[in-house]
Protein backbone atom coordinates (compact mmCIF):
# COMPACT_ATOMS: atom_id res chain seq x y z
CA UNK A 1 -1.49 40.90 -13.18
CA UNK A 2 -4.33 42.19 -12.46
CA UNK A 3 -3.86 45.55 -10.08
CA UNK A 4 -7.43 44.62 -7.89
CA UNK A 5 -6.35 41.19 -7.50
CA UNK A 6 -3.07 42.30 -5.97
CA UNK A 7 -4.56 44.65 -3.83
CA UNK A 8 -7.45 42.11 -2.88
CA UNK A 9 -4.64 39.85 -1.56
CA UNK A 10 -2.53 41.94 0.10
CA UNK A 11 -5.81 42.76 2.11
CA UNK A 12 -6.54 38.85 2.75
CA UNK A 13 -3.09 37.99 3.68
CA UNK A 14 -3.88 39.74 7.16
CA UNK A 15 -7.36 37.82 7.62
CA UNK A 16 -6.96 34.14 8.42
CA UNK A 17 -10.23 33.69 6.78
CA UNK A 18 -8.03 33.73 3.54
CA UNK A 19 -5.88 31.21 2.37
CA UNK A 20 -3.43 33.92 1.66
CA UNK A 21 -2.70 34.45 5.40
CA UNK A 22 -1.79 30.66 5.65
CA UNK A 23 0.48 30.99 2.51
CA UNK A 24 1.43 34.30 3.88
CA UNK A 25 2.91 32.92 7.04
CA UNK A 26 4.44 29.46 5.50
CA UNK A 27 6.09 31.91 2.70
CA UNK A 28 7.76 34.13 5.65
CA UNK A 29 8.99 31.05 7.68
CA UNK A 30 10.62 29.68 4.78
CA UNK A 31 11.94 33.15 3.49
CA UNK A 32 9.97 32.42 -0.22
CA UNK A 33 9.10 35.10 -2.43
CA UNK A 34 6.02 34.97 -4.49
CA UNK A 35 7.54 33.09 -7.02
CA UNK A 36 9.49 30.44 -4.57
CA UNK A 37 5.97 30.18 -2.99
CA UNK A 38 4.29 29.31 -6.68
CA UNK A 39 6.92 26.93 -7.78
CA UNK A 40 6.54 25.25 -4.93
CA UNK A 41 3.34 24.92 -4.65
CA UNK A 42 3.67 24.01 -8.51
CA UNK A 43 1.59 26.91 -10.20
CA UNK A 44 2.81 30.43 -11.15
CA UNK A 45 2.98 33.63 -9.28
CA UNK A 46 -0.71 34.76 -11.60
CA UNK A 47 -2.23 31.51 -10.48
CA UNK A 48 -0.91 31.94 -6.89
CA UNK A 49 -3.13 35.42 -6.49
CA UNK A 50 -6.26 33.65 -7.20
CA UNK A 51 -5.36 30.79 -4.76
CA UNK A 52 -4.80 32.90 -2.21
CA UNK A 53 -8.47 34.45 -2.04
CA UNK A 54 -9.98 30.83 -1.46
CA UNK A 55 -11.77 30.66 1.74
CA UNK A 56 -8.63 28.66 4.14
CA UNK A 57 -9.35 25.28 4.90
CA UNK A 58 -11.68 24.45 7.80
CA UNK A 59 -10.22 23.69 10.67
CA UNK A 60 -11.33 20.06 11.86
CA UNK A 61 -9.45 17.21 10.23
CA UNK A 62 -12.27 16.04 7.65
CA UNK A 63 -13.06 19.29 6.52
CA UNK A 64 -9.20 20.53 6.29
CA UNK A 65 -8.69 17.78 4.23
CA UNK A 66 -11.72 18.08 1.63
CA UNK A 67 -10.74 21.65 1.42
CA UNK A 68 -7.14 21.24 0.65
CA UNK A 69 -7.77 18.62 -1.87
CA UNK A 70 -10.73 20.68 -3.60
CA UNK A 71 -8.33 23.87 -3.76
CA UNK A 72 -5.52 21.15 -4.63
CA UNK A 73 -7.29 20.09 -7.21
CA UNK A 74 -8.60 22.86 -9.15
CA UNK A 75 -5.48 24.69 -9.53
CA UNK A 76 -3.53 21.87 -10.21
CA UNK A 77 -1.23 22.34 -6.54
CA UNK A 78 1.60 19.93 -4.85
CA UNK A 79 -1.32 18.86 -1.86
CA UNK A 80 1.89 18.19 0.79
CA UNK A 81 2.84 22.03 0.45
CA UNK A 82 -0.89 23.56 0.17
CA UNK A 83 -1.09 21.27 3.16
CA UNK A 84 1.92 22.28 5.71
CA UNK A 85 1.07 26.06 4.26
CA UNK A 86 -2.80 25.65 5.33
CA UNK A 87 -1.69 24.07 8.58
CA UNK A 88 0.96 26.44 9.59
CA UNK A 89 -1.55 29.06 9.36
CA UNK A 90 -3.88 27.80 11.55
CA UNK A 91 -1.34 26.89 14.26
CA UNK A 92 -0.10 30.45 14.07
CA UNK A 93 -3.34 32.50 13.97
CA UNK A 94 -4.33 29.89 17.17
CA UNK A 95 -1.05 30.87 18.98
CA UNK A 96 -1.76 34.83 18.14
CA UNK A 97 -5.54 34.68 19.33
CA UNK A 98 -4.19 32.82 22.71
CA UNK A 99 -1.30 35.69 23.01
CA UNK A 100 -4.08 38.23 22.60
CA UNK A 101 -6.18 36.27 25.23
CA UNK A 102 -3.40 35.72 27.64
CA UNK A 103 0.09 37.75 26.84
CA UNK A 104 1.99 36.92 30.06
CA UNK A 105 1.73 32.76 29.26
CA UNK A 106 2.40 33.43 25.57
CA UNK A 107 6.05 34.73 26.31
CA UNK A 108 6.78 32.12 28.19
CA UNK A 109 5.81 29.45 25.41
CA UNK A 110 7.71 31.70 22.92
CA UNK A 111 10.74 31.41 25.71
CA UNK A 112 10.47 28.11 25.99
CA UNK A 113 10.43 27.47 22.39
CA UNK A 114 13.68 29.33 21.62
CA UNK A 115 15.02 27.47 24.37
CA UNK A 116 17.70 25.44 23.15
CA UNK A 117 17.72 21.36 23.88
CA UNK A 118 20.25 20.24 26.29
């Protein structure tokens, strides 16, 4: 692979602009490697660097979905993963920009969500 394409990515996957931060933080929840995270997705680990430099998907619900299946479409993805990945990603850079905004009230929703149910 390409050595600018890896480094490209590896410089996305920390900007949620990217669609490598959502596949960044779906890979790490599910403990995938690269080429877990391809298969899955049902492309290879070449294909997967170029997907992961498309814009993410928009946030509102029409737009999220016109994205996914565009991105979906041209690389030949599973939609359901490029879906929960491209979600995932949102909720999580949400929950980091509200811990950033307020720290104090996001440790207690972390608490609360490592709370186990009675």
């Amino acid at each position: 692979m390409n050595e600018s394409v890896v480094r490209l990515t590896k410089r996305a996957a920390v900007d949620p602009y990217f669609l490598a931060f959502a596949l960044a933080e779906y890979a790490a929840a599910g403990n995938l490697d690269d080429a877990a995270l391809a298969a899955a997705l049902g492309t290879t680990p070449d294909v997967l660097a170029h997907i992961r430099l498309c814009p993410a998907p928009r946030a509102d619900a029409e737009g999220f979905g016109a994205d996914v299946e565009r991105v979906a479409t041209k690389f030949g993805l599973n939609r359901d993963v490029l879906t929960a990945a491209a979600r995932q990603g949102q909720v999580i850079a949400e929950m980091r920009a509200a811990a950033e905004r307020n720290p104090e009230a996001a440790g207690k929703l972390l608490a609360a969500r490592d709370r186990k149910p009675s």
